[in-house]
PDB file of N, CA and C in Angstrom:
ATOM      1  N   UNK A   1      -3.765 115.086 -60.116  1.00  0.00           N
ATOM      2  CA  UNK A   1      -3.491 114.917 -58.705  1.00  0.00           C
ATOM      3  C   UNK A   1      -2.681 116.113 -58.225  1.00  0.00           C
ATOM      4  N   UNK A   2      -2.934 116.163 -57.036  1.00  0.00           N
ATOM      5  CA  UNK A   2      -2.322 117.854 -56.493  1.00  0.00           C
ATOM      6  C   UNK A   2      -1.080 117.249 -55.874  1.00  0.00           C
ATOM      7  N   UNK A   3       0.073 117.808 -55.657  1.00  0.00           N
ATOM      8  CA  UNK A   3       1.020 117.579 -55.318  1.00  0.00           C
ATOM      9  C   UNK A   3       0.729 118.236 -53.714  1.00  0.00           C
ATOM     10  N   UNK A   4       2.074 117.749 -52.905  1.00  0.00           N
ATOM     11  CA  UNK A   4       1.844 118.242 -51.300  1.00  0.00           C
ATOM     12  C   UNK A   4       2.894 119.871 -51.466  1.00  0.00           C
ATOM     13  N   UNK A   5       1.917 120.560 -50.643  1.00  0.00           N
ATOM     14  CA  UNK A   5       2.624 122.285 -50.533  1.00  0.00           C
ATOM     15  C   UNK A   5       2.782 122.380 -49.134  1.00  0.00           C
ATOM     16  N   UNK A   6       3.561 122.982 -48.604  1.00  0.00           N
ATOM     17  CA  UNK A   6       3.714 123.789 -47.097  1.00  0.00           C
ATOM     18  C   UNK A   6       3.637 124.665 -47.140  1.00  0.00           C
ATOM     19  N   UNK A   7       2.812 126.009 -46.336  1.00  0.00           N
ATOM     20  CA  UNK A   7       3.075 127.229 -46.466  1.00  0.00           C
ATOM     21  C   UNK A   7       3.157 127.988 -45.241  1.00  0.00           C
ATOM     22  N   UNK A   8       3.279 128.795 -44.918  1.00  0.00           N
ATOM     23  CA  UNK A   8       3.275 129.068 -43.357  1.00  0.00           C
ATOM     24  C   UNK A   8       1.890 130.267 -43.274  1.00  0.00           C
ATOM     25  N   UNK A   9       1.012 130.060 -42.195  1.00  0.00           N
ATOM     26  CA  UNK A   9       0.072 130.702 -42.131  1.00  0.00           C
ATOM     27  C   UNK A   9      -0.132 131.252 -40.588  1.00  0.00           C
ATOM     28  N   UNK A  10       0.163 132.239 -40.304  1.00  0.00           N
ATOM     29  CA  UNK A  10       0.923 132.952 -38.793  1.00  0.00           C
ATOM     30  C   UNK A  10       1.384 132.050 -38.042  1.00  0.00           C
ATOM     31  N   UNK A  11       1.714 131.342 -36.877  1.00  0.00           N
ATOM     32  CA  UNK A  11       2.373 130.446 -36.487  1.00  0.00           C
ATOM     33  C   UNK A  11       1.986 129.266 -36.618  1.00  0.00           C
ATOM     34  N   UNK A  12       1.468 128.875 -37.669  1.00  0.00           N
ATOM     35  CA  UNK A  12       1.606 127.598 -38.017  1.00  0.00           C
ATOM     36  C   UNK A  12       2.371 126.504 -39.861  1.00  0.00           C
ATOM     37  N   UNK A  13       2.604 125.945 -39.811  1.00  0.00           N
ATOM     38  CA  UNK A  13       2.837 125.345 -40.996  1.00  0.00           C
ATOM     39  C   UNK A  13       1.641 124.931 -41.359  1.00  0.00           C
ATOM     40  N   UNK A  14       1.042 124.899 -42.911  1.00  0.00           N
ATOM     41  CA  UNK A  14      -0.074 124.471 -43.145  1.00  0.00           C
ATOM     42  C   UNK A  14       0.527 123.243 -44.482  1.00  0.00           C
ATOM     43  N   UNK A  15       0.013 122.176 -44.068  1.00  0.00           N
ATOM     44  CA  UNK A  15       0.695 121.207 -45.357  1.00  0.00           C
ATOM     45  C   UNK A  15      -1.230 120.774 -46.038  1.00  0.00           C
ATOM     46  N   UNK A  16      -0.522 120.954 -47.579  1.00  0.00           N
ATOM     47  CA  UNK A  16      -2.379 120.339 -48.275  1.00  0.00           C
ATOM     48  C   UNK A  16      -1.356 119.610 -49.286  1.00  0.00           C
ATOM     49  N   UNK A  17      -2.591 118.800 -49.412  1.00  0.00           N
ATOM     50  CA  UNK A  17      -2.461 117.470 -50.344  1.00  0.00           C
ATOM     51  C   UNK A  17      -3.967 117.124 -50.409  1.00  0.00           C
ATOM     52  N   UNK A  18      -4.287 117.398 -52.573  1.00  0.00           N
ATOM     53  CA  UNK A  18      -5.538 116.967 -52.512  1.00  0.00           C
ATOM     54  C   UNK A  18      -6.315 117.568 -52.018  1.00  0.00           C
ATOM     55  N   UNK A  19      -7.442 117.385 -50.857  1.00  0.00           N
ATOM     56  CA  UNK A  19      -8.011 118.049 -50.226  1.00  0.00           C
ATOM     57  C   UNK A  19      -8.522 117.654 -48.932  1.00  0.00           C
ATOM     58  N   UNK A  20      -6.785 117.715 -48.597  1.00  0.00           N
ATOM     59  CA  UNK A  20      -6.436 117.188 -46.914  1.00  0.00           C
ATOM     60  C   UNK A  20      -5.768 119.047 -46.461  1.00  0.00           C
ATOM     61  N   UNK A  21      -5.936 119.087 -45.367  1.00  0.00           N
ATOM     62  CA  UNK A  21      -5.376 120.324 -44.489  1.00  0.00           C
ATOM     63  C   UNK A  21      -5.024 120.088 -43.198  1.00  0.00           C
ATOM     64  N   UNK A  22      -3.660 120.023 -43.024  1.00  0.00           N
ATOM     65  CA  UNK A  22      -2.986 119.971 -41.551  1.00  0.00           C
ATOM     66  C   UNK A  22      -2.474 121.202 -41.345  1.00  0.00           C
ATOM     67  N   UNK A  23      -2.538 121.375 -40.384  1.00  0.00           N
ATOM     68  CA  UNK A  23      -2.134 122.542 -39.631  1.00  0.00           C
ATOM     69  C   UNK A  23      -1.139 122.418 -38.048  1.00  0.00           C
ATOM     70  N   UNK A  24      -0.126 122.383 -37.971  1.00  0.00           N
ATOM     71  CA  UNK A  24       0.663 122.273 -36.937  1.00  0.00           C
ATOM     72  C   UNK A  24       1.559 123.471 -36.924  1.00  0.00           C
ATOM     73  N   UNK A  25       1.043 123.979 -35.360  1.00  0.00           N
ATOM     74  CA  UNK A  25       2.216 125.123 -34.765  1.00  0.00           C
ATOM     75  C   UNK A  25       2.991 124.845 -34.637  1.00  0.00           C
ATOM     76  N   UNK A  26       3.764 125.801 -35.667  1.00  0.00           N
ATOM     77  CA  UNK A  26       5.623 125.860 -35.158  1.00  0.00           C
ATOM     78  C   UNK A  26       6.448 125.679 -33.798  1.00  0.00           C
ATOM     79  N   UNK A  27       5.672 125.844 -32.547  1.00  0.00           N
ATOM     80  CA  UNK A  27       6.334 125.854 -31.288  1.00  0.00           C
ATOM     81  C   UNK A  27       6.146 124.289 -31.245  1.00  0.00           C
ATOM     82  N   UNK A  28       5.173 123.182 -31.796  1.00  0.00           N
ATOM     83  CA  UNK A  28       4.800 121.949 -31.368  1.00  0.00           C
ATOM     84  C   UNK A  28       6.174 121.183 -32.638  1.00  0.00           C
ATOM     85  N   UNK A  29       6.349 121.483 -33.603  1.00  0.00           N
ATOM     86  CA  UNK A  29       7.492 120.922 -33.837  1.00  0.00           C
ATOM     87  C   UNK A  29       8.983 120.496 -33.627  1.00  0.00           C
ATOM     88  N   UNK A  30       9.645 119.827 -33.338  1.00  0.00           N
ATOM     89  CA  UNK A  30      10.961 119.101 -33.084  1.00  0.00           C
ATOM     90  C   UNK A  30      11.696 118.855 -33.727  1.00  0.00           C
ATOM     91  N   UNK A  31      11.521 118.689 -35.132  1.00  0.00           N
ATOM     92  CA  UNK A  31      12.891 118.147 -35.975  1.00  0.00           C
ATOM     93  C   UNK A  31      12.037 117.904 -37.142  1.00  0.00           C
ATOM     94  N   UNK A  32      12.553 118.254 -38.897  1.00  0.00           N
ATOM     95  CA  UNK A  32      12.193 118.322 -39.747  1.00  0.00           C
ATOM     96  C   UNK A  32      13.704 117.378 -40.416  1.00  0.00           C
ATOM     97  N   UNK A  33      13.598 116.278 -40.870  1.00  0.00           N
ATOM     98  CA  UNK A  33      14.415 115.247 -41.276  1.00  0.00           C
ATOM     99  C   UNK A  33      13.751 114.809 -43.290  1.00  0.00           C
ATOM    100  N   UNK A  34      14.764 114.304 -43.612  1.00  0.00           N
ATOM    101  CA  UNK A  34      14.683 113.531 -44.648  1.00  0.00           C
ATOM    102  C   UNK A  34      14.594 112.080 -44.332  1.00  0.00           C
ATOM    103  N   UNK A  35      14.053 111.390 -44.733  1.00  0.00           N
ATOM    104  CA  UNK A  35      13.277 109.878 -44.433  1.00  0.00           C
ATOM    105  C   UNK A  35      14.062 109.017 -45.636  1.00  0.00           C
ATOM    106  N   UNK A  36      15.108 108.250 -45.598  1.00  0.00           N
ATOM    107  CA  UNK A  36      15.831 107.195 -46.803  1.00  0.00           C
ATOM    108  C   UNK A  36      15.245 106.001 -46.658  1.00  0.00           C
ATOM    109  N   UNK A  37      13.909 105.800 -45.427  1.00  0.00           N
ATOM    110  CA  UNK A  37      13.264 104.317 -45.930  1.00  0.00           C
ATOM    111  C   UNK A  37      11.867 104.717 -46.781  1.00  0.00           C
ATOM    112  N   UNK A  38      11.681 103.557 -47.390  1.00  0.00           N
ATOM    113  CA  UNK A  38      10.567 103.477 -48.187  1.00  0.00           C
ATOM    114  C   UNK A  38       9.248 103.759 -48.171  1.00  0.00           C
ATOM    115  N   UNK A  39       8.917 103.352 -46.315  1.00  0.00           N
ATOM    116  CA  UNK A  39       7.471 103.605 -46.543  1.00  0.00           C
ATOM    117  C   UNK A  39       7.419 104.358 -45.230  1.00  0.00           C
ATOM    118  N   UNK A  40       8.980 104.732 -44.610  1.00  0.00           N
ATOM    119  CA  UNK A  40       8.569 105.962 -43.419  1.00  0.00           C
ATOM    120  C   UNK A  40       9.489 105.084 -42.327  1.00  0.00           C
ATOM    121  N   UNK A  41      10.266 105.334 -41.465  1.00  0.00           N
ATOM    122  CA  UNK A  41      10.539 105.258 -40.467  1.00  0.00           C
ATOM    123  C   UNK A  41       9.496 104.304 -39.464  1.00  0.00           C
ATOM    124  N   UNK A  42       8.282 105.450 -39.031  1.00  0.00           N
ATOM    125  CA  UNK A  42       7.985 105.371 -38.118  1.00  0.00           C
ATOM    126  C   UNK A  42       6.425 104.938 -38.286  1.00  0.00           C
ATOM    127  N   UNK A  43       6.339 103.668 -37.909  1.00  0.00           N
ATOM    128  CA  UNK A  43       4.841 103.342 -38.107  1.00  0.00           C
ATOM    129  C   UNK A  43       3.647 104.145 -37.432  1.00  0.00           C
ATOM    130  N   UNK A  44       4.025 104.661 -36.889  1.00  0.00           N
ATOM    131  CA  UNK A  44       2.505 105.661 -36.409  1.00  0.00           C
ATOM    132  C   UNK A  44       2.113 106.579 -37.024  1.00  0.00           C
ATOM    133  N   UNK A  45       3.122 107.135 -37.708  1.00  0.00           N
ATOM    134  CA  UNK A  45       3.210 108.676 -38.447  1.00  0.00           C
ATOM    135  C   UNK A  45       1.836 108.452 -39.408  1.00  0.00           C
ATOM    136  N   UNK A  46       1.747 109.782 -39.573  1.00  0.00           N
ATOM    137  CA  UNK A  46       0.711 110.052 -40.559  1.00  0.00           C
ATOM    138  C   UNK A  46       1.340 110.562 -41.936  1.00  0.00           C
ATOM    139  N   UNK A  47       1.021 109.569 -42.453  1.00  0.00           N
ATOM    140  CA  UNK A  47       1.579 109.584 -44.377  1.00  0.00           C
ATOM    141  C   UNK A  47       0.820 110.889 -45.167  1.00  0.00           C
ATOM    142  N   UNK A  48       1.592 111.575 -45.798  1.00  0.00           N
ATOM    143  CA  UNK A  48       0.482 112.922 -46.440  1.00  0.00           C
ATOM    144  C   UNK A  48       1.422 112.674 -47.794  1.00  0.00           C
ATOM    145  N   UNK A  49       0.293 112.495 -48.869  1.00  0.00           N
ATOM    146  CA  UNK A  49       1.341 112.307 -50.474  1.00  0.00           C
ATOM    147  C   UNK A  49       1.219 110.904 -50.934  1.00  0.00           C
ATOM    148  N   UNK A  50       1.107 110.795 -52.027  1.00  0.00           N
ATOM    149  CA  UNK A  50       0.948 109.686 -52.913  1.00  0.00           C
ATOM    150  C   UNK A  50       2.724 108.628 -52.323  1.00  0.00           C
ATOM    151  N   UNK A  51       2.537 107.356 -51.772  1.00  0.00           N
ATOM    152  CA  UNK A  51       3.621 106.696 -51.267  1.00  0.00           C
ATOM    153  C   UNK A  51       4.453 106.039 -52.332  1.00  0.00           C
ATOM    154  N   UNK A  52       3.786 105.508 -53.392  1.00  0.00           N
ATOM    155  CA  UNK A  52       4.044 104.703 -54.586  1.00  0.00           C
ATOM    156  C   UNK A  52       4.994 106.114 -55.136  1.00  0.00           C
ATOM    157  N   UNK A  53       6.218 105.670 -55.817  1.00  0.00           N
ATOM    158  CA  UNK A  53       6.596 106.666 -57.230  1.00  0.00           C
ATOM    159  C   UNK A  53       7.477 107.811 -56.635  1.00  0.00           C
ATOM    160  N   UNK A  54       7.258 108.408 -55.297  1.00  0.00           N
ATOM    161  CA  UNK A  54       7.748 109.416 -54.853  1.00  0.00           C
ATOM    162  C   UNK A  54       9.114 109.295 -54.559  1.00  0.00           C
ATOM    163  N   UNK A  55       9.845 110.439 -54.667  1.00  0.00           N
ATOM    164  CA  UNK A  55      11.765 110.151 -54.401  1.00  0.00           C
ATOM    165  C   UNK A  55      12.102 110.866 -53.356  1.00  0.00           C
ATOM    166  N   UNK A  56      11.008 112.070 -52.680  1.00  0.00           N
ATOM    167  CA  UNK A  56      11.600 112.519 -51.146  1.00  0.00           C
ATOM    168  C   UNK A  56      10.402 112.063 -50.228  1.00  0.00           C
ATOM    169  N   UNK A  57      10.767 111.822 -49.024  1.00  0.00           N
ATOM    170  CA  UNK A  57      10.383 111.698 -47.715  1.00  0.00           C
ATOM    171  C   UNK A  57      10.885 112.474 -46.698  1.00  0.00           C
ATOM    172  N   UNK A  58       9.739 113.249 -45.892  1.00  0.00           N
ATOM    173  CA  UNK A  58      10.354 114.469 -45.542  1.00  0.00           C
ATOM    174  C   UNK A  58       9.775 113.787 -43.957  1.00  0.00           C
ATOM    175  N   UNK A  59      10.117 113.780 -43.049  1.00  0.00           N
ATOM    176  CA  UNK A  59       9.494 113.164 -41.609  1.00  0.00           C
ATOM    177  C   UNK A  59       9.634 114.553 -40.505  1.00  0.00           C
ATOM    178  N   UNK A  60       8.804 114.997 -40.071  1.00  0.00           N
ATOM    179  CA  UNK A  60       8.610 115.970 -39.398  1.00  0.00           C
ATOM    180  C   UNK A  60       8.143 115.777 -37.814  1.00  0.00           C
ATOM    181  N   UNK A  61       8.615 115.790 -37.007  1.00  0.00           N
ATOM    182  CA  UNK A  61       8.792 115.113 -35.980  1.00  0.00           C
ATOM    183  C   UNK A  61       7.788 115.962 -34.740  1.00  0.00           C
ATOM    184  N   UNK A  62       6.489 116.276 -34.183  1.00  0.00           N
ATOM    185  CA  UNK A  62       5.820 116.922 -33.018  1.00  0.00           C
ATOM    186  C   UNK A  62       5.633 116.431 -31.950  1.00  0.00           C
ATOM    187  N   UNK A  63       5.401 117.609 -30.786  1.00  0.00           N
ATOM    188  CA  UNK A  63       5.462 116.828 -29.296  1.00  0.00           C
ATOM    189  C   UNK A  63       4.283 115.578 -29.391  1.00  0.00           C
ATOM    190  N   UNK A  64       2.912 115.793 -30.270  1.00  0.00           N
ATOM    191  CA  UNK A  64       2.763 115.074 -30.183  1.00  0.00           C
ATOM    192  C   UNK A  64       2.011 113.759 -31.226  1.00  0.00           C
ATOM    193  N   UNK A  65       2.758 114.098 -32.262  1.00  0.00           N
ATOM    194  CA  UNK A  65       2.322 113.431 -33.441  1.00  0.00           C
ATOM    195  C   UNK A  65       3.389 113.334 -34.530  1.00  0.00           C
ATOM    196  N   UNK A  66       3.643 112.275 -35.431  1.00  0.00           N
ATOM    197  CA  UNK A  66       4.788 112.441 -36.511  1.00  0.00           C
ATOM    198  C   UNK A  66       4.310 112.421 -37.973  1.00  0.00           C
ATOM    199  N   UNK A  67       4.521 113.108 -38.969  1.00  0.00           N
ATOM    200  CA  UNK A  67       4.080 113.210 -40.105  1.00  0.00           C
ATOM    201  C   UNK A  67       5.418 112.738 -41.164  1.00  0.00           C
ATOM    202  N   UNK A  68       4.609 111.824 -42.237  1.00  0.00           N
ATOM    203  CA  UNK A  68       6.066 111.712 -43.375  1.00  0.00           C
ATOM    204  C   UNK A  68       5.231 112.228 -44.373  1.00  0.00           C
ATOM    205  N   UNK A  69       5.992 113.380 -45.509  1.00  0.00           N
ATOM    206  CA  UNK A  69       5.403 113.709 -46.519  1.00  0.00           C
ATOM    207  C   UNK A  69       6.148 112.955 -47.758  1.00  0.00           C
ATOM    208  N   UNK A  70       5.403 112.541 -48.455  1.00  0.00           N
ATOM    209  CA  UNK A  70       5.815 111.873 -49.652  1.00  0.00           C
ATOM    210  C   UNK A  70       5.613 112.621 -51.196  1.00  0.00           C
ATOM    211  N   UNK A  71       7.067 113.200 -51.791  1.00  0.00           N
ATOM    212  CA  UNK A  71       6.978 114.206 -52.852  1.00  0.00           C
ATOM    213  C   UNK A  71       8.119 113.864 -53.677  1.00  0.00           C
ATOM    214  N   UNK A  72       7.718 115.086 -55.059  1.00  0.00           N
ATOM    215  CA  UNK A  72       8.978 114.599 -55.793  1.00  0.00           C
ATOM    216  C   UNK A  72       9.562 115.471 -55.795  1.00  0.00           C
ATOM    217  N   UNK A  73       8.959 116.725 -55.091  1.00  0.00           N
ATOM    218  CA  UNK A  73       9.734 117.952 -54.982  1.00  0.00           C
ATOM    219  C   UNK A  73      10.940 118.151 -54.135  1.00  0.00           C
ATOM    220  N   UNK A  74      11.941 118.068 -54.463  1.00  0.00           N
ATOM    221  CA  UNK A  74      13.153 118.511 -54.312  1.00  0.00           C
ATOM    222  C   UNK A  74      13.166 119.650 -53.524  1.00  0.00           C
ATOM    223  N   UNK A  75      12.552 120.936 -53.446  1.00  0.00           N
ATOM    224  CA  UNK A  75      12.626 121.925 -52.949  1.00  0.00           C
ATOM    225  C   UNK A  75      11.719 122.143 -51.996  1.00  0.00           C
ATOM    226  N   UNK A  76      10.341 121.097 -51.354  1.00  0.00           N
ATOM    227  CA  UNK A  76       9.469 120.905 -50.237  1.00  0.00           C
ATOM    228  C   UNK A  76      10.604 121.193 -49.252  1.00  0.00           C
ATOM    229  N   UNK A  77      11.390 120.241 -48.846  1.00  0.00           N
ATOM    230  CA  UNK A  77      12.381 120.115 -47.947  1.00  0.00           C
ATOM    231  C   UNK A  77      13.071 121.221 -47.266  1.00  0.00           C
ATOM    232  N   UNK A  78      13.984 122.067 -48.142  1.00  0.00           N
ATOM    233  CA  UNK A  78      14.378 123.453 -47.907  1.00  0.00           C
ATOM    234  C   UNK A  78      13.520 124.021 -47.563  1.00  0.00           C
ATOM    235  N   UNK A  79      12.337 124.199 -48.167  1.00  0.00           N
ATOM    236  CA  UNK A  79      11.183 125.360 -47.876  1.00  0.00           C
ATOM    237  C   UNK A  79      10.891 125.249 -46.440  1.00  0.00           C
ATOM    238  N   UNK A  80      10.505 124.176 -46.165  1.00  0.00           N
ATOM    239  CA  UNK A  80       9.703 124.095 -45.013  1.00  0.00           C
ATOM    240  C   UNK A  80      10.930 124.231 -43.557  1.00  0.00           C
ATOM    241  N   UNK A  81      12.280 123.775 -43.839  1.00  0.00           N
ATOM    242  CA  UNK A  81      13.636 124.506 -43.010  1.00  0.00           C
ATOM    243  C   UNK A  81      13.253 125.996 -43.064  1.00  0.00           C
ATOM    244  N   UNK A  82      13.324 126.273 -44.162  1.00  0.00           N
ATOM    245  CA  UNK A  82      12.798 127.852 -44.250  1.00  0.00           C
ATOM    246  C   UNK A  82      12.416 128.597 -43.484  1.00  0.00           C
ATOM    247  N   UNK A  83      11.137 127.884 -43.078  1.00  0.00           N
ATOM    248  CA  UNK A  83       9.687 128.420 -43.129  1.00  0.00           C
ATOM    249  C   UNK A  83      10.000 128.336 -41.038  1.00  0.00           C
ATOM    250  N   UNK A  84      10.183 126.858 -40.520  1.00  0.00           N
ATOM    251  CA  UNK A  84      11.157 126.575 -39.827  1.00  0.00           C
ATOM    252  C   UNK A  84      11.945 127.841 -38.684  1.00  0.00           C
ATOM    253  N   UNK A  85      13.248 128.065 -39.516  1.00  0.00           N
ATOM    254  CA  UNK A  85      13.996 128.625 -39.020  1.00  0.00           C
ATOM    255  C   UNK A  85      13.560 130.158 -38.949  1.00  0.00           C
ATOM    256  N   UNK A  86      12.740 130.554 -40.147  1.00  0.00           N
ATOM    257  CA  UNK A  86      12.179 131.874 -39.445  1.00  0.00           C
ATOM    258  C   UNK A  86      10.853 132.335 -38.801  1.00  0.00           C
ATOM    259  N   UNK A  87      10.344 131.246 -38.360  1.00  0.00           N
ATOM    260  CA  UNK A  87       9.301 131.141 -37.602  1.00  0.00           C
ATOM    261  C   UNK A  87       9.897 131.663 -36.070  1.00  0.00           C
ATOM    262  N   UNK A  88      11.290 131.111 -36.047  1.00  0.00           N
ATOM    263  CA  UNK A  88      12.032 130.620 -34.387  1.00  0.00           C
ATOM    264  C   UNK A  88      12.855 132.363 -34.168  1.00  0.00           C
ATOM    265  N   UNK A  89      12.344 133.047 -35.293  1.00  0.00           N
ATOM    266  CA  UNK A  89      13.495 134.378 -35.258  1.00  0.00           C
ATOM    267  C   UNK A  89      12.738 135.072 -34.657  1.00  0.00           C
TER     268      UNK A  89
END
């Protein structure tokens, strides 16, 4: 099973999982949060990542859509602040 990656691909964040591909521009994002409930905050959001087993939840907040990524990676989180904050430079 493929784990979930973010990478930035000219102004956009590109998140894959498996052989799913989202793509959301950096200007359409709002807030990149850590998620401490179980199966997501926010019932509308779109779940990306195996939900069972996982220890981060990353909730990424757009004008007009919400995504929770479900990982065990520790370092998804930072990256995508990263990726984030120098998008906005």
């Amino acid at each position: 099973m493929f784990g979930v990656s973010a990478k930035q691909v000219e102004d956009r964040l590109v998140i894959r999982w498996q052989f799913s591909k989202i793509e959301i521009p950096f200007a359409q994002i709002t807030s990149v949060t850590l998620d401490d409930t179980y199966g997501g905050s926010e019932p509308s959001a779109i779940r990306i990542g195996p939900v069972n087993g996982t220890t981060e939840r990353i909730l990424i907040r757009t004008t007009q859509q919400s995504y929770i990524l479900f990982t065990n990676s520790l370092n998804l989180y930072p990256a995508i602040k990263t990726l984030l904050t120098h998008s906005a430079s």
